[in-house]
N, C-alpha and C. Protein backbone atom coordinates (compact mmCIF):
# COMPACT_ATOMS: atom_id res chain seq x y z
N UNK A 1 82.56 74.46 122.13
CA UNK A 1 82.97 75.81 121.82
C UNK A 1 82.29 76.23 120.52
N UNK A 2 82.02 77.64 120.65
CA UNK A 2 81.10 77.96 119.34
C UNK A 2 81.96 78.52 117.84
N UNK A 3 81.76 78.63 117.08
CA UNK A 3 82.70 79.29 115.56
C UNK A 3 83.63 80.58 116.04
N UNK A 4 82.57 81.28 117.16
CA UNK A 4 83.53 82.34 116.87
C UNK A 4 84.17 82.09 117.86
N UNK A 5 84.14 81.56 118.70
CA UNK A 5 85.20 81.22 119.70
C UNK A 5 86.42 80.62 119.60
N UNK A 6 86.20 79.69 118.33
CA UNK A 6 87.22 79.21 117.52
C UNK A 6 88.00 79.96 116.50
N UNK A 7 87.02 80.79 115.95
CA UNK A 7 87.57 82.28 115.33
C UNK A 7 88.88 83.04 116.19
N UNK A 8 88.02 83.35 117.29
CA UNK A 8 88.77 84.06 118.24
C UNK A 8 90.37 83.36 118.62
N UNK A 9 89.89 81.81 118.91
CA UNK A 9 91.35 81.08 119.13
C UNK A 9 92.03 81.57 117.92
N UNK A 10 91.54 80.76 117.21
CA UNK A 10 92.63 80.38 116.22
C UNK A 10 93.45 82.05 115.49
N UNK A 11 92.37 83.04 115.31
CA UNK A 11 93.56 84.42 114.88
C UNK A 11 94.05 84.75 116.16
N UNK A 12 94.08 84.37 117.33
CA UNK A 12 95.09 84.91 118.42
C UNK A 12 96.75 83.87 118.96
N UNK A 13 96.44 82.37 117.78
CA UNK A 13 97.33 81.70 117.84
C UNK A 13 97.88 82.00 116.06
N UNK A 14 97.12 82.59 115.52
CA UNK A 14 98.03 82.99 113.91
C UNK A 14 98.84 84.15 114.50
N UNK A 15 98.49 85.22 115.18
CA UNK A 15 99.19 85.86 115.70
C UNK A 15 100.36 86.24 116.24
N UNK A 16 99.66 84.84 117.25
CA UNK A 16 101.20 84.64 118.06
C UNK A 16 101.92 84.13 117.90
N UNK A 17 101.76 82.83 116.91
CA UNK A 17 103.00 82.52 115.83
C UNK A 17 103.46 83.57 115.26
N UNK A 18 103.01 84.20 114.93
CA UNK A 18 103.71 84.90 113.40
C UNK A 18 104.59 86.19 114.27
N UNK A 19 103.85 86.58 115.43
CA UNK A 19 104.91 87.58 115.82
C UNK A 19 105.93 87.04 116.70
N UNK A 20 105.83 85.66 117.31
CA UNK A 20 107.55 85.30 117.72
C UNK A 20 107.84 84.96 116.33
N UNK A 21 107.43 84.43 115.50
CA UNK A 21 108.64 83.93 114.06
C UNK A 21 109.39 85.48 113.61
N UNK A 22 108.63 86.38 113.63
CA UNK A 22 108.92 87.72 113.40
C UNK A 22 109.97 88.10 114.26
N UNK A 23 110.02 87.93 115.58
CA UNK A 23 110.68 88.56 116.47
C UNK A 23 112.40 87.95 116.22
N UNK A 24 112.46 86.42 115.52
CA UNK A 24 113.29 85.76 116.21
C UNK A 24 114.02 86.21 114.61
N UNK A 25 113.63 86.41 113.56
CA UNK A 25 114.12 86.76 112.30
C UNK A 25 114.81 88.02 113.00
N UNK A 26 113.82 89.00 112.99
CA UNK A 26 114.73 90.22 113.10
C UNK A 26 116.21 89.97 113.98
N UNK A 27 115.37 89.44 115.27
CA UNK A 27 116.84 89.32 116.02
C UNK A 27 118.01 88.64 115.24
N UNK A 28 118.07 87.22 114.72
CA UNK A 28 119.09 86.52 113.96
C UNK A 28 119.44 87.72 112.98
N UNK A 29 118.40 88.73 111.86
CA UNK A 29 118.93 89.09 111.09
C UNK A 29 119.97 90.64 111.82
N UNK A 30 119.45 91.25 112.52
CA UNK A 30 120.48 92.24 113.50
C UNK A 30 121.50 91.47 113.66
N UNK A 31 121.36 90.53 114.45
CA UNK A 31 122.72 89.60 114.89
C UNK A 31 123.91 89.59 114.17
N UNK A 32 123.66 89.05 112.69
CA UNK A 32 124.02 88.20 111.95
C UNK A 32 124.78 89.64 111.23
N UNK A 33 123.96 90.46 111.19
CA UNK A 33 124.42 92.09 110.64
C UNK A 33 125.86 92.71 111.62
N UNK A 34 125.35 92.72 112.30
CA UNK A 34 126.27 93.49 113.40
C UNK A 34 127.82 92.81 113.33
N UNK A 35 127.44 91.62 113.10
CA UNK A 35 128.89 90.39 113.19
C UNK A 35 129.31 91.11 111.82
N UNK A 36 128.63 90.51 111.00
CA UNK A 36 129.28 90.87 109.55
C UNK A 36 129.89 92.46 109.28
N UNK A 37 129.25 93.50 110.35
CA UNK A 37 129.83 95.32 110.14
C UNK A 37 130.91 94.98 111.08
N UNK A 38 131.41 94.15 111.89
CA UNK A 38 132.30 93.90 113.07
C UNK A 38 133.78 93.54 112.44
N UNK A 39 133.51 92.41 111.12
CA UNK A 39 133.80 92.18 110.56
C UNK A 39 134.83 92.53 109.28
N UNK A 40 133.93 93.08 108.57
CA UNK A 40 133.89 94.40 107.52
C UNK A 40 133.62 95.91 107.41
N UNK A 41 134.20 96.45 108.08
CA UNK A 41 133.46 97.75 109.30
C UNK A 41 133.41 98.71 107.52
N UNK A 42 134.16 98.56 106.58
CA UNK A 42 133.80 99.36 105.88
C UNK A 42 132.51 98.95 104.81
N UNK A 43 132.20 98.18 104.77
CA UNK A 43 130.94 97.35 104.10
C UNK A 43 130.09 97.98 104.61
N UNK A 44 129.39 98.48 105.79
CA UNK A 44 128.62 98.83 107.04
C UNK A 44 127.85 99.30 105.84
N UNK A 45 127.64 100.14 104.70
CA UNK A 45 126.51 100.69 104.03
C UNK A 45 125.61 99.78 103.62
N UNK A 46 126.52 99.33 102.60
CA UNK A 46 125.58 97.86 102.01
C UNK A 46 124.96 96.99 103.01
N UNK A 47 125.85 96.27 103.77
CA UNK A 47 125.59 95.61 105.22
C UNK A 47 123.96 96.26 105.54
N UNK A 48 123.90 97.14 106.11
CA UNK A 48 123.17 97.87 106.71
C UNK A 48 121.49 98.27 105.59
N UNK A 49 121.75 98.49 104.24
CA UNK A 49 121.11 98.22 103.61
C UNK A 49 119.93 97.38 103.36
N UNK A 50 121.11 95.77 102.84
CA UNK A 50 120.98 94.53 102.99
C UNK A 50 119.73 94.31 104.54
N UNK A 51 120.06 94.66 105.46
CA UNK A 51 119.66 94.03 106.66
C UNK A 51 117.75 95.08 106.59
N UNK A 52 118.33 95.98 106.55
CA UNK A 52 116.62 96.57 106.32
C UNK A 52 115.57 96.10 105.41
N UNK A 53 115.89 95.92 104.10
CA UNK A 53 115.44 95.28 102.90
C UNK A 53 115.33 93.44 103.64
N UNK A 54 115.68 92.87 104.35
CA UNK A 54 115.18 91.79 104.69
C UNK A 54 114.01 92.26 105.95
N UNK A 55 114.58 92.37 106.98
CA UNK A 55 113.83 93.11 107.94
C UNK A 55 111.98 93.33 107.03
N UNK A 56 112.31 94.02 106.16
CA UNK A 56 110.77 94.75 105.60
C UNK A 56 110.28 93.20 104.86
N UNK A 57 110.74 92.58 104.45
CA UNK A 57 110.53 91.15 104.01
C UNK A 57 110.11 90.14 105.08
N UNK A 58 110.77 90.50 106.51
CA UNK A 58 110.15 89.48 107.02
C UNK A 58 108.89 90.14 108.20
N UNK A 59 108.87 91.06 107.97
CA UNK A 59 107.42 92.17 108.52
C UNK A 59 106.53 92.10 107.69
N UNK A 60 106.41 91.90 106.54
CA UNK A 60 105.38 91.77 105.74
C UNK A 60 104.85 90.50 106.28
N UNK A 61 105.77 89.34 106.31
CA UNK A 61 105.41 88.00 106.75
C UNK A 61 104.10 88.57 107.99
N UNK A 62 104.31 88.60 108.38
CA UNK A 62 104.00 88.59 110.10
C UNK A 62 102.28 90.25 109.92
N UNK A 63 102.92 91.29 108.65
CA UNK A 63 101.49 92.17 108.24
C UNK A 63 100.54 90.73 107.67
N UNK A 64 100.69 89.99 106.78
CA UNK A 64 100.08 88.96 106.69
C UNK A 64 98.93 88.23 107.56
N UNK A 65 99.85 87.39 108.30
CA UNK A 65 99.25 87.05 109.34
C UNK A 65 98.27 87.93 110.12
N UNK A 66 98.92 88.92 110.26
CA UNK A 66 97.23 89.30 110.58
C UNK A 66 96.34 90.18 109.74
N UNK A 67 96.20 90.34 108.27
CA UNK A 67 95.12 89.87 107.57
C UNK A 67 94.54 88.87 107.69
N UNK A 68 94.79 87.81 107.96
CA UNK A 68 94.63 86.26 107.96
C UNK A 68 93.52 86.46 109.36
N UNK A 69 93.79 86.53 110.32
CA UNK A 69 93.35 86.68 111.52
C UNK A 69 92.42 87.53 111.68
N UNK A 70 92.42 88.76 111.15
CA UNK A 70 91.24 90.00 110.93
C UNK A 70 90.33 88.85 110.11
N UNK A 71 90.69 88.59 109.35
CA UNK A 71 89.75 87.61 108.05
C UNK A 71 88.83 86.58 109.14
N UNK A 72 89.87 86.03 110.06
CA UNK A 72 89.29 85.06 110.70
C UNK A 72 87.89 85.31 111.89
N UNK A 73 88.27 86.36 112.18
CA UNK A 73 87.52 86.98 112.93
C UNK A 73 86.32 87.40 112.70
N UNK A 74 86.49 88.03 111.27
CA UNK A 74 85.18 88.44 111.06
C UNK A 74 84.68 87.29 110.48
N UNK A 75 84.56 86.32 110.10
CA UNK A 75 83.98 85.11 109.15
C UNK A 75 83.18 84.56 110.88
N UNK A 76 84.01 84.44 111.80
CA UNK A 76 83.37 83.99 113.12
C UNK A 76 82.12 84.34 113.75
């Protein structure tokens, strides 16, 4: 297999890691939200807050990754 073919693998497996790790955060962090407003129904602001401000924390993760992968690509 040639560089960029390996290029090509490897940012389409940074990828696809990073967007199930992405997928499975958000979901746990909704989850984990919804219980806690279920919970504390008057908290729901902060709660709700709280859960976006991670959310954008763990999307950056995953904007990352594919810098990483654009990077990889073109070096290929």
């Amino acid at each position: 297999m040639t560089a960029e073919g390996l290029a090509w693998l490897s940012a389409g497996v940074c990828m696809g890691l990073a967007v199930i790790g992405t997928a499975v955060g958000i979901g746990l962090l909704a989850g984990k939200s919804m219980e806690a407003i279920a919970r504390q129904p008057e908290a729901h602001g902060q709660i709700q807050r709280a859960m976006i401000l991670a959310i954008a924390f763990v999307e950056a993760l995953c904007l990352y990754a594919l810098v990483v992968a654009i990077a990889l690509v073109r070096k290929g």
